[in-house]
C-alpha atoms as a PDB file:
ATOM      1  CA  UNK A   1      32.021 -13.842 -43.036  1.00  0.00           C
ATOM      2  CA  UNK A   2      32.365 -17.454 -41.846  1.00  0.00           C
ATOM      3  CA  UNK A   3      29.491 -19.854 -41.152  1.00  0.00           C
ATOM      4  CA  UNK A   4      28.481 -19.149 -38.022  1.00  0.00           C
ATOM      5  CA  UNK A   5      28.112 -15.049 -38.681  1.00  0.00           C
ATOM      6  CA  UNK A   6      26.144 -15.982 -41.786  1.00  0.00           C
ATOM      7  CA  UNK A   7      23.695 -18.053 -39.374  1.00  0.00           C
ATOM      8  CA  UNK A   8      24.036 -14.519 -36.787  1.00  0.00           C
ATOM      9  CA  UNK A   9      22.985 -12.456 -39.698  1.00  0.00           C
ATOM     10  CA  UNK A  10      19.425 -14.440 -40.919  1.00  0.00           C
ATOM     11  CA  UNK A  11      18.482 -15.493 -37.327  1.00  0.00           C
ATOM     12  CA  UNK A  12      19.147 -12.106 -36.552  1.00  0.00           C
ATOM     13  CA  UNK A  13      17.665 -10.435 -39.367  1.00  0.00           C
ATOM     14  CA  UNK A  14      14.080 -13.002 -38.518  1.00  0.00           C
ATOM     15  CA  UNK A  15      14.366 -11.257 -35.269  1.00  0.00           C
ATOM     16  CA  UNK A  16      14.046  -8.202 -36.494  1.00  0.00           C
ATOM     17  CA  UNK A  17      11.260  -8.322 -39.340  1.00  0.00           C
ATOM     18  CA  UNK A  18       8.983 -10.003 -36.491  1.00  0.00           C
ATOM     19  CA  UNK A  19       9.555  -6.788 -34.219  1.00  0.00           C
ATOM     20  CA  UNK A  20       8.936  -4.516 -37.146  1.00  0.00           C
ATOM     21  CA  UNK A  21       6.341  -6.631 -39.524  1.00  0.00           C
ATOM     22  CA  UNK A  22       3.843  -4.240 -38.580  1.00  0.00           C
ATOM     23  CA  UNK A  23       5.849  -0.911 -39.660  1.00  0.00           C
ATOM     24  CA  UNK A  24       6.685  -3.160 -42.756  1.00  0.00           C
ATOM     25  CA  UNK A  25       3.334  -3.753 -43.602  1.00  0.00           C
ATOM     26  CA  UNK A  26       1.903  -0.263 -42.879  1.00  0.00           C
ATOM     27  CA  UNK A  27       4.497   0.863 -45.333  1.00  0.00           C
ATOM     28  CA  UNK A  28       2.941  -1.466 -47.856  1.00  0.00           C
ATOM     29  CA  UNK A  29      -0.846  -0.533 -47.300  1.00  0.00           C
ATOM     30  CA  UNK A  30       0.278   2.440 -48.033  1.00  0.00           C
ATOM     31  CA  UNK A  31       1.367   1.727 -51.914  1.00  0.00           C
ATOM     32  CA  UNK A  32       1.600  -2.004 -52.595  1.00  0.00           C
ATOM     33  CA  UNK A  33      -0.659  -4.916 -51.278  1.00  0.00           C
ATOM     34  CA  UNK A  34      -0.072  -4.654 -47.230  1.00  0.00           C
ATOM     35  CA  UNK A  35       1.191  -7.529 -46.959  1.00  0.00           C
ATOM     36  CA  UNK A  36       5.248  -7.099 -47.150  1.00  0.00           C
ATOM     37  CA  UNK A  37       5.808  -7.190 -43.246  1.00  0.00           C
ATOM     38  CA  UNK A  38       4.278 -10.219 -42.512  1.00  0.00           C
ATOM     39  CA  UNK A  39       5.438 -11.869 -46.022  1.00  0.00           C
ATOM     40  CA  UNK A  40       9.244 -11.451 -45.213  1.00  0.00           C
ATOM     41  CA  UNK A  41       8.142 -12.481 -41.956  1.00  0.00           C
ATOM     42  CA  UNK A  42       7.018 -15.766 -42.735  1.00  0.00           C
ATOM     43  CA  UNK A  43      10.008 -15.937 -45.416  1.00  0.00           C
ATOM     44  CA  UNK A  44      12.518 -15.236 -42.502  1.00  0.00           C
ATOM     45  CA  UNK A  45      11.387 -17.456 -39.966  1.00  0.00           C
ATOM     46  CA  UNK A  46      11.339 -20.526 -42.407  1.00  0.00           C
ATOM     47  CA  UNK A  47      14.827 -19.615 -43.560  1.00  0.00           C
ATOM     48  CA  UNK A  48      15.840 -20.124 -39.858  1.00  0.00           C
ATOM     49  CA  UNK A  49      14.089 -23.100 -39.416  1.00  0.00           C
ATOM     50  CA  UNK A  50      15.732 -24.661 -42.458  1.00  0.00           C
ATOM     51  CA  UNK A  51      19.022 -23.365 -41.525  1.00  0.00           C
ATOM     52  CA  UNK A  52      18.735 -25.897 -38.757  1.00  0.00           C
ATOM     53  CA  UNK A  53      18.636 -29.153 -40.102  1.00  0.00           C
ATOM     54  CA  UNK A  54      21.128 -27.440 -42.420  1.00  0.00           C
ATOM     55  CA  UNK A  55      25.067 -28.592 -41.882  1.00  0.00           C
ATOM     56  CA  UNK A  56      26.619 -26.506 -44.349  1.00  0.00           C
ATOM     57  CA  UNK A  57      30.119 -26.390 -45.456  1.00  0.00           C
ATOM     58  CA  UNK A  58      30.529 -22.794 -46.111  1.00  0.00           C
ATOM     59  CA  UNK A  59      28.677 -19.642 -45.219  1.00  0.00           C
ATOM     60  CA  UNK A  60      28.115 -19.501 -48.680  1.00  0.00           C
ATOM     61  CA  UNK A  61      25.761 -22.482 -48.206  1.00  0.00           C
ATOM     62  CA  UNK A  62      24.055 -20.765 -45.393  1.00  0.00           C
ATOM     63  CA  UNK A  63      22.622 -18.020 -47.760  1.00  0.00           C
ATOM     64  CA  UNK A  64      22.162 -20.436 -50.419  1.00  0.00           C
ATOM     65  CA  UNK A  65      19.300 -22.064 -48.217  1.00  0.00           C
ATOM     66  CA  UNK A  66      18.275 -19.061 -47.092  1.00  0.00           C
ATOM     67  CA  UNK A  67      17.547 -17.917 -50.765  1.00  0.00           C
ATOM     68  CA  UNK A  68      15.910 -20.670 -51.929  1.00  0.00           C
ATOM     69  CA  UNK A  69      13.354 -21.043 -48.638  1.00  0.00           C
ATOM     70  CA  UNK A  70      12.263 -17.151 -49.293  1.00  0.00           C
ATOM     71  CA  UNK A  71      11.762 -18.010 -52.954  1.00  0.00           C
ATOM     72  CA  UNK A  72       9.542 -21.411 -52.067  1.00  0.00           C
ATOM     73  CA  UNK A  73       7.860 -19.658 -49.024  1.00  0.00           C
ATOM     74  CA  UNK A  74       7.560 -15.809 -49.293  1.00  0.00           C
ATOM     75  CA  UNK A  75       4.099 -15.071 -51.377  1.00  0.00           C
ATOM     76  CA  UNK A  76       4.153 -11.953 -53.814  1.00  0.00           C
ATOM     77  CA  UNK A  77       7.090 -10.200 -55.546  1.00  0.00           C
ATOM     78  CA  UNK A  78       9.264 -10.364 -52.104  1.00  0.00           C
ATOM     79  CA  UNK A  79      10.293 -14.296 -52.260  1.00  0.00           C
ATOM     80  CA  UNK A  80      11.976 -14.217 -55.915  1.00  0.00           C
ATOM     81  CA  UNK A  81      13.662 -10.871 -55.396  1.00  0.00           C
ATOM     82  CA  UNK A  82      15.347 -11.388 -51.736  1.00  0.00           C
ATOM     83  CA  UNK A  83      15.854 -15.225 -52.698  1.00  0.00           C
ATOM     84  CA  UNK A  84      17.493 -14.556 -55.482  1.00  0.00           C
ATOM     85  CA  UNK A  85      19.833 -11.926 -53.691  1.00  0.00           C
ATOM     86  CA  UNK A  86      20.507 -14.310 -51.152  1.00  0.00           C
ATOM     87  CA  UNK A  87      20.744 -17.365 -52.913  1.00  0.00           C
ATOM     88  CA  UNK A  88      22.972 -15.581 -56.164  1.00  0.00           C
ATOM     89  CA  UNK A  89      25.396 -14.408 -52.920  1.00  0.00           C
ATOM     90  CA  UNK A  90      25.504 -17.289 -51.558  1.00  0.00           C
ATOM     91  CA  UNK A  91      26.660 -18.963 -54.742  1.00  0.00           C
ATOM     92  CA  UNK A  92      29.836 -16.451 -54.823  1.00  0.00           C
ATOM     93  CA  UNK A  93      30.862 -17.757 -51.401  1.00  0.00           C
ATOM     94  CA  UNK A  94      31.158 -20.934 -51.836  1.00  0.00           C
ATOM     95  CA  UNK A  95      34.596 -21.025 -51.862  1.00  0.00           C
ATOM     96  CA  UNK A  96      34.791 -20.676 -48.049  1.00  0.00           C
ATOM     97  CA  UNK A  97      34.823 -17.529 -45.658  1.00  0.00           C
ATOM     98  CA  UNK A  98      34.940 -14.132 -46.936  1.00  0.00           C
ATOM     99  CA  UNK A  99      36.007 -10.887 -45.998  1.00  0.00           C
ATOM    100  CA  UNK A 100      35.007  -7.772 -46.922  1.00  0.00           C
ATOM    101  CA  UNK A 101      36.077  -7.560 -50.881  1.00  0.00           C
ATOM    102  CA  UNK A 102      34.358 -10.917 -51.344  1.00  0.00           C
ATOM    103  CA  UNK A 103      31.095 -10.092 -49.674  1.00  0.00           C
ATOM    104  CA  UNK A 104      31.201  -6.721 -51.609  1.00  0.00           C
ATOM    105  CA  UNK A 105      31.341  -9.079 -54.947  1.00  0.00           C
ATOM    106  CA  UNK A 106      28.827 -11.568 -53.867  1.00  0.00           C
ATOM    107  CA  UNK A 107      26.065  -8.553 -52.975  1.00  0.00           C
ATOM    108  CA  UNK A 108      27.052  -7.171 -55.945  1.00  0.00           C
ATOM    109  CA  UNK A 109      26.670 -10.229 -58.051  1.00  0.00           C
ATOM    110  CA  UNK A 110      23.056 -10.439 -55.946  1.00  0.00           C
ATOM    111  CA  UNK A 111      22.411  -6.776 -56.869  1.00  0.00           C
ATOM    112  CA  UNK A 112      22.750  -7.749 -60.544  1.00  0.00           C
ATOM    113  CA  UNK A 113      21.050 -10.723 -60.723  1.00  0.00           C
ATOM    114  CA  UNK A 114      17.838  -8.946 -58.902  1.00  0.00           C
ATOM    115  CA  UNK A 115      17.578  -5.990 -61.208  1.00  0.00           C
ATOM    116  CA  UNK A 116      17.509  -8.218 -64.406  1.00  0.00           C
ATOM    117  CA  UNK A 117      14.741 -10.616 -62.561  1.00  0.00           C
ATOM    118  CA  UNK A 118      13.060  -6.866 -61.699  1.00  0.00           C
ATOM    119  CA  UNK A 119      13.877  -4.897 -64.589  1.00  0.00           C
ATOM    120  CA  UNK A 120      14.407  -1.932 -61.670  1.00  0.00           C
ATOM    121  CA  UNK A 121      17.354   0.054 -61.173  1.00  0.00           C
ATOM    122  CA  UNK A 122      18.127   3.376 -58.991  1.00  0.00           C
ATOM    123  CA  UNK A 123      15.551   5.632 -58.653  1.00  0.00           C
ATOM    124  CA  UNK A 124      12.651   3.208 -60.015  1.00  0.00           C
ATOM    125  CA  UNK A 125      11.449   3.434 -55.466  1.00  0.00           C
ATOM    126  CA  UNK A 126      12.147  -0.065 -55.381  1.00  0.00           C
ATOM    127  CA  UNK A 127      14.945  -2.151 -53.329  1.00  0.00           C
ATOM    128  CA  UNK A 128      17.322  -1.104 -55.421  1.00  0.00           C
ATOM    129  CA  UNK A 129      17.167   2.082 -54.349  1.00  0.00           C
ATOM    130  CA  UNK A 130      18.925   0.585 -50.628  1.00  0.00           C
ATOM    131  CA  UNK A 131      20.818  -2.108 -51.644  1.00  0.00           C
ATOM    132  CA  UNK A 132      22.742  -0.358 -54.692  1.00  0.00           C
ATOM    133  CA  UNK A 133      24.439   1.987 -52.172  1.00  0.00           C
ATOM    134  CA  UNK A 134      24.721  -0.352 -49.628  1.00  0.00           C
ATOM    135  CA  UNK A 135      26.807  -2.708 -51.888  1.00  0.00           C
ATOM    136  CA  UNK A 136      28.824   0.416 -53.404  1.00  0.00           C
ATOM    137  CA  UNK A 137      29.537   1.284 -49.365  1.00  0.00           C
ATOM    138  CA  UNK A 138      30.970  -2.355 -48.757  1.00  0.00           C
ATOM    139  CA  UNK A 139      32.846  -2.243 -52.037  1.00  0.00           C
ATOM    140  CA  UNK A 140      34.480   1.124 -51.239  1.00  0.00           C
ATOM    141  CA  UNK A 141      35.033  -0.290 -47.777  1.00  0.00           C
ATOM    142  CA  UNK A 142      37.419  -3.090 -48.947  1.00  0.00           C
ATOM    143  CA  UNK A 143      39.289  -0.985 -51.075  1.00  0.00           C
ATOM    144  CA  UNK A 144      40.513   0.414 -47.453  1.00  0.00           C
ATOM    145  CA  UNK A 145      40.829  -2.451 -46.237  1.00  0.00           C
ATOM    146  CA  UNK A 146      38.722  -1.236 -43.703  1.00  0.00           C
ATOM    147  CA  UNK A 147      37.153  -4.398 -41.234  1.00  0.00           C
ATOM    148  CA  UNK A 148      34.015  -6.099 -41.396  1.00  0.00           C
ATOM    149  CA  UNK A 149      32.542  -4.280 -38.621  1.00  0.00           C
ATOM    150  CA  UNK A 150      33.358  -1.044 -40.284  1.00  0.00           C
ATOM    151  CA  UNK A 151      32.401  -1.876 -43.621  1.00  0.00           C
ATOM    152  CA  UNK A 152      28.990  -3.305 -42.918  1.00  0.00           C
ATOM    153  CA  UNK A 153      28.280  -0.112 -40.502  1.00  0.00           C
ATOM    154  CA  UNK A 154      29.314   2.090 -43.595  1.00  0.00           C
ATOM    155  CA  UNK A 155      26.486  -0.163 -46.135  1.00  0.00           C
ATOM    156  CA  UNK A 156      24.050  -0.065 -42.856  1.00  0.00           C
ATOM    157  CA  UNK A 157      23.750   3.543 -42.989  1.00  0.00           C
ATOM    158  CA  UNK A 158      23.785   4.102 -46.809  1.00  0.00           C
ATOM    159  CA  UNK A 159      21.086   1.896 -46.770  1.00  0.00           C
ATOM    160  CA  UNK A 160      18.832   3.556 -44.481  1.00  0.00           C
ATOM    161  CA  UNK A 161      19.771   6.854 -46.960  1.00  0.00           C
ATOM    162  CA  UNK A 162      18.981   5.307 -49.948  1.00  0.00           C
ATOM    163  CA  UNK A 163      15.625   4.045 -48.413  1.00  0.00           C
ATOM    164  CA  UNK A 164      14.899   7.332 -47.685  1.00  0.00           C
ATOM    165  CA  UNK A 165      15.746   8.436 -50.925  1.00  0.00           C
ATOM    166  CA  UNK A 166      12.530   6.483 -52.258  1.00  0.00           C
ATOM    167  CA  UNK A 167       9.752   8.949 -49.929  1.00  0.00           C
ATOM    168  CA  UNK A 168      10.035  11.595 -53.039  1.00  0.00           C
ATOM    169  CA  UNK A 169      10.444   9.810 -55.559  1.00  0.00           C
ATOM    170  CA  UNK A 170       7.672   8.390 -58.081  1.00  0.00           C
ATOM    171  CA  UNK A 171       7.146   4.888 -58.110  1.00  0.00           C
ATOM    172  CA  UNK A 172       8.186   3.044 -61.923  1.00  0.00           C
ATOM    173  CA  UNK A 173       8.370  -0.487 -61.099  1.00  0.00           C
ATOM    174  CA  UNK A 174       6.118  -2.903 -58.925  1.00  0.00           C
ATOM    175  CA  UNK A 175       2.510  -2.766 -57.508  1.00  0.00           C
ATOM    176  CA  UNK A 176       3.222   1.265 -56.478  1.00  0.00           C
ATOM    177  CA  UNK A 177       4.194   2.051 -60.045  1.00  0.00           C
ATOM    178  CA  UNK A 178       0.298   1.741 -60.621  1.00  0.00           C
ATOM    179  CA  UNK A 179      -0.498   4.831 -58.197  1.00  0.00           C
ATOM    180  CA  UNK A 180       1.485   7.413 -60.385  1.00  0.00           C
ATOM    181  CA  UNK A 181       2.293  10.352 -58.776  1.00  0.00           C
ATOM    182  CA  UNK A 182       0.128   9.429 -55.495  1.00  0.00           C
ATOM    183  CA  UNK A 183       2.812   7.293 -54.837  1.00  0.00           C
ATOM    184  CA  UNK A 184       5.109  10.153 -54.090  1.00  0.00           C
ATOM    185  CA  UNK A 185       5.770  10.815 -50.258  1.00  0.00           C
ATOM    186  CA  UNK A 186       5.848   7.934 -49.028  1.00  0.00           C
ATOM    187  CA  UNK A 187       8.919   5.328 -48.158  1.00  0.00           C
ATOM    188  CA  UNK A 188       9.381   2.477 -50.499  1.00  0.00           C
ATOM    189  CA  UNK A 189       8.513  -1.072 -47.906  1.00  0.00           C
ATOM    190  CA  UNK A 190      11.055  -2.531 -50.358  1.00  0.00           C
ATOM    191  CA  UNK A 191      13.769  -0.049 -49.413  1.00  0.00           C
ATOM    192  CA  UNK A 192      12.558   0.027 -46.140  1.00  0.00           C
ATOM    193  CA  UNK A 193      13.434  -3.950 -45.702  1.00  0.00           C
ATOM    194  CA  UNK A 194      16.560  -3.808 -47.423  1.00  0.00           C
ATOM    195  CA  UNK A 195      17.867  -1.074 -45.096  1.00  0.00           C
ATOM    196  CA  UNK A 196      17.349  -3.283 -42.184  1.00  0.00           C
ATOM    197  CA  UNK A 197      18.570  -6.206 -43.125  1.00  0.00           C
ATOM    198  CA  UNK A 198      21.785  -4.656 -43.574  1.00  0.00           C
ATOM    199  CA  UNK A 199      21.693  -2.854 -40.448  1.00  0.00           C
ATOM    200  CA  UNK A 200      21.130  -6.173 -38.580  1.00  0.00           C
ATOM    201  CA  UNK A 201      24.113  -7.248 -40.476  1.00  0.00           C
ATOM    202  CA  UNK A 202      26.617  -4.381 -39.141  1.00  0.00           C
ATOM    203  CA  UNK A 203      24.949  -5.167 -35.375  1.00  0.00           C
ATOM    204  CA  UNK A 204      25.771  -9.092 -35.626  1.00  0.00           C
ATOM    205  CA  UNK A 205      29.708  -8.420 -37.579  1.00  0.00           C
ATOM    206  CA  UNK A 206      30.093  -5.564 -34.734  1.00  0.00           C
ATOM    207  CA  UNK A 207      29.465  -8.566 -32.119  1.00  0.00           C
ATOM    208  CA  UNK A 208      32.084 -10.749 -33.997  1.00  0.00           C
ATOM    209  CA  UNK A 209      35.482  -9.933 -33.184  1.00  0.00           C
ATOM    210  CA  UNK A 210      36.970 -12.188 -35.173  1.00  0.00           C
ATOM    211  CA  UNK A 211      35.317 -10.346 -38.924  1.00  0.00           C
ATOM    212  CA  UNK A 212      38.019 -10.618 -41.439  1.00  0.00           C
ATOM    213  CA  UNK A 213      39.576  -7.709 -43.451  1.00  0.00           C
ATOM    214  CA  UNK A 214      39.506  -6.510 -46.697  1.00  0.00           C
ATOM    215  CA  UNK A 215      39.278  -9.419 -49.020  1.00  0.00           C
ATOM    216  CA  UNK A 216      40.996 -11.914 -46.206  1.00  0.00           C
END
């Protein structure tokens, strides 16, 4: 991932919470607050806008900013958690671009860093729930050396399968965790969110034909 695929990925990724903020939000009025759709929308579309009076040096520093302008701008629970993924991956780029192995390690790293801040882990219907598999997808990936395109396509769709995990499962942590079992049955906005974010990042490194890899 070099600078200008980082910048791909969030413009893209604004792009598509706007089209699906209302699916996003429906989720959420299901179980949370009803508000998650238009929250990461507003979070998304100030990333972008900060990303350009941004000059960054590495695409490291492009999720950097994008992290901390979710944190400052995205209301609720949704602003520290996917700030602190982005901005916590962002900080294990900074070295300069990165192929598959290193984004692996820098989700990862984000992965961490966001269950400590959410005291959540598989199977607690959260986030999690998409992004753990996701980054165990991209880190299996670069073990066979296997491109960006195809790595990010193999976290895209065990991201959408972890989301769905989350429709029987019981909420534990966040706003749902209050419904107890009437929480059951439904899909996770969370999950939901996470899932396509990655799968606008295997659209945009499918459109690059110059994605590194393994850890190149």
């Amino acid at each position: 991932m070099d600078i200008d695929l980082a910048r791909a990925w969030v413009r893209a990724i604004a792009e598509a919470i706007e089209a699906d903020k209302e699916r996003l939000t429906r989720l959420d009025a299901e179980i949370g607050d009803g508000d998650h759709g238009n929250n990461m929308d507003r979070g998304f579309s100030a990333a972008v806008q900060a990303l350009d009076t941004l000059t960054p040096g590495t695409a490291g520093d492009v999720l950097v900013k994008t992290g901390t302008t979710l944190i400052s701008r995205v209301g609720g629970a949704s602003g520290p958690l996917y700030g602190t993924v982005f901005r916590t991956a962002g900080k294990r780029l900074a070295a300069g671009d990165a192929g598959v192995a290193d984004l692996a390690a820098a989700l990862g790293a984000g992965l961490d860093s966001v269950c400590k801040l959410g005291s959540a882990q598989v199977g607690d219907k959260t986030m999690v729930d998409a992004l753990s598999p996701a980054v165990d997808a991209l880190s299996t990936a670069a073990d066979s050396e296997s491109d960006l395109g195809t790595a990010t396509a193999a976290a895209a769709e065990a991201a959408d399968k972890g989301a769905q995990s989350t429709v029987p499962l019981q909420a534990r942590k966040g706003r749902a965790s209050y419904l107890g079992p009437r929480s059951v049955g439904h899909l996770d906005p969370g999950a939901a969110s996470t899932a396509l974010i990655f799968r606008v990042l295997a659209n945009v490194a499918a459109a690059d034909p110059d994605a590194p890899r393994g850890g190149a």
